[in-house]
Protein backbone atom coordinates (compact mmCIF):
# COMPACT_ATOMS: atom_id res chain seq x y z
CA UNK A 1 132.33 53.41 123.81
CA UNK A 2 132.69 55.27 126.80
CA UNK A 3 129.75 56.43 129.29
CA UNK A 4 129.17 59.98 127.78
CA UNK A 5 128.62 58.53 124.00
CA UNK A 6 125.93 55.41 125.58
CA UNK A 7 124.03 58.18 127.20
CA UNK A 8 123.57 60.10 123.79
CA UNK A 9 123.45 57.33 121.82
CA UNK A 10 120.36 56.39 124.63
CA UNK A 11 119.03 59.71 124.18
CA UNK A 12 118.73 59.74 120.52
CA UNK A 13 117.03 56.21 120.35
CA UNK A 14 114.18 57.93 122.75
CA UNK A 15 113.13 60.73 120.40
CA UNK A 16 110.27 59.45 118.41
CA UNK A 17 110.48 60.30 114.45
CA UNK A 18 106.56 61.47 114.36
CA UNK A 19 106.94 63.61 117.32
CA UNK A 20 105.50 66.88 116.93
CA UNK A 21 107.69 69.85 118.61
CA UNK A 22 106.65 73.14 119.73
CA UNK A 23 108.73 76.61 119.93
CA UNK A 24 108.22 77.21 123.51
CA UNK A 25 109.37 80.00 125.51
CA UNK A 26 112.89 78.86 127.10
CA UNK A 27 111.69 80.73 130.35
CA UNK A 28 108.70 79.76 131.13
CA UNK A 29 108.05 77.35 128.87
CA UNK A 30 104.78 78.72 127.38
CA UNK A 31 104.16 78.29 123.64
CA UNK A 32 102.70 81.93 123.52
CA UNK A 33 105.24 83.39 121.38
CA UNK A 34 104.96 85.66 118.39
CA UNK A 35 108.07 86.71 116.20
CA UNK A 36 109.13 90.33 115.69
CA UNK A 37 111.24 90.63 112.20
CA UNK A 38 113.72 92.89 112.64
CA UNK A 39 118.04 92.82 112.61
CA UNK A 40 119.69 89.67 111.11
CA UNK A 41 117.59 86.98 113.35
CA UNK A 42 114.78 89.10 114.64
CA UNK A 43 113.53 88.16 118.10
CA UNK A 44 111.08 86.28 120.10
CA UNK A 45 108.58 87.66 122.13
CA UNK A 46 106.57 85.62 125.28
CA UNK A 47 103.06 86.73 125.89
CA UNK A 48 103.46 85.06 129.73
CA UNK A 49 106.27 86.29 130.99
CA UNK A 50 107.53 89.07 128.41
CA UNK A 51 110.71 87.40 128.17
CA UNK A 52 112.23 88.71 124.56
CA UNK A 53 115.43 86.74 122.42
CA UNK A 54 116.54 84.74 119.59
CA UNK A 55 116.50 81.71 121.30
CA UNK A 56 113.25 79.70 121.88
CA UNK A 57 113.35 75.80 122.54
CA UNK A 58 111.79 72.96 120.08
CA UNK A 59 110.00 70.67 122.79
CA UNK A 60 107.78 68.13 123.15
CA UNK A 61 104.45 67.82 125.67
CA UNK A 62 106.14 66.62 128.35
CA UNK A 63 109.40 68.57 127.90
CA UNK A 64 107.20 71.93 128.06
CA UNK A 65 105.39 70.90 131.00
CA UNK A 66 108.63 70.12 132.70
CA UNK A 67 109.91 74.00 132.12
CA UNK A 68 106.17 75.21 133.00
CA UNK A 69 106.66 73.16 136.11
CA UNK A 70 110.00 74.41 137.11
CA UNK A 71 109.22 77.97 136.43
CA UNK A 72 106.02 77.92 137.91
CA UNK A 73 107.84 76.19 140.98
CA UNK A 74 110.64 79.45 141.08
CA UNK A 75 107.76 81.45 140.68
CA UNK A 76 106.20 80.53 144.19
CA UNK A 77 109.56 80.04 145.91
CA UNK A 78 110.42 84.02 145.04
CA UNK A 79 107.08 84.96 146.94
């Protein structure tokens, strides 16, 4: 088993089976997001920062305060 497959292997022993995940905004990392139907997919849209896309990101409490964190953190750095 080389390094690559312990980390995953790692990784997938730390995610709890009762965990509850929340779609969270993959920008910002707020769970504010309501779904517009529409096309194939339809599409995501953040009441924070107005980002808008298919793609949102199943995470856990401390996962979504990490992103909140980061973005908050780019946030001040662009001022």
């Amino acid at each position: 088993m080389n390094d690559e497959e312990m980390e995953t292997e790692e990784f997938i022993e730390d995610i709890q089976p009762n965990e509850v995940l929340i779609e969270v905004c993959p920008t910002c990392g707020s769970p504010e997001l309501y779904f517009e139907a529409g096309g194939v997919e339809g599409l995501y849209h953040c009441k924070h920062c107005g980002y808008i896309g298919a793609f949102v990101i199943d995470a856990n409490e401390e996962m979504m305060e990490l992103i909140q964190k980061e973005y908050n953190a780019s946030a001040q750095d662009s001022k």
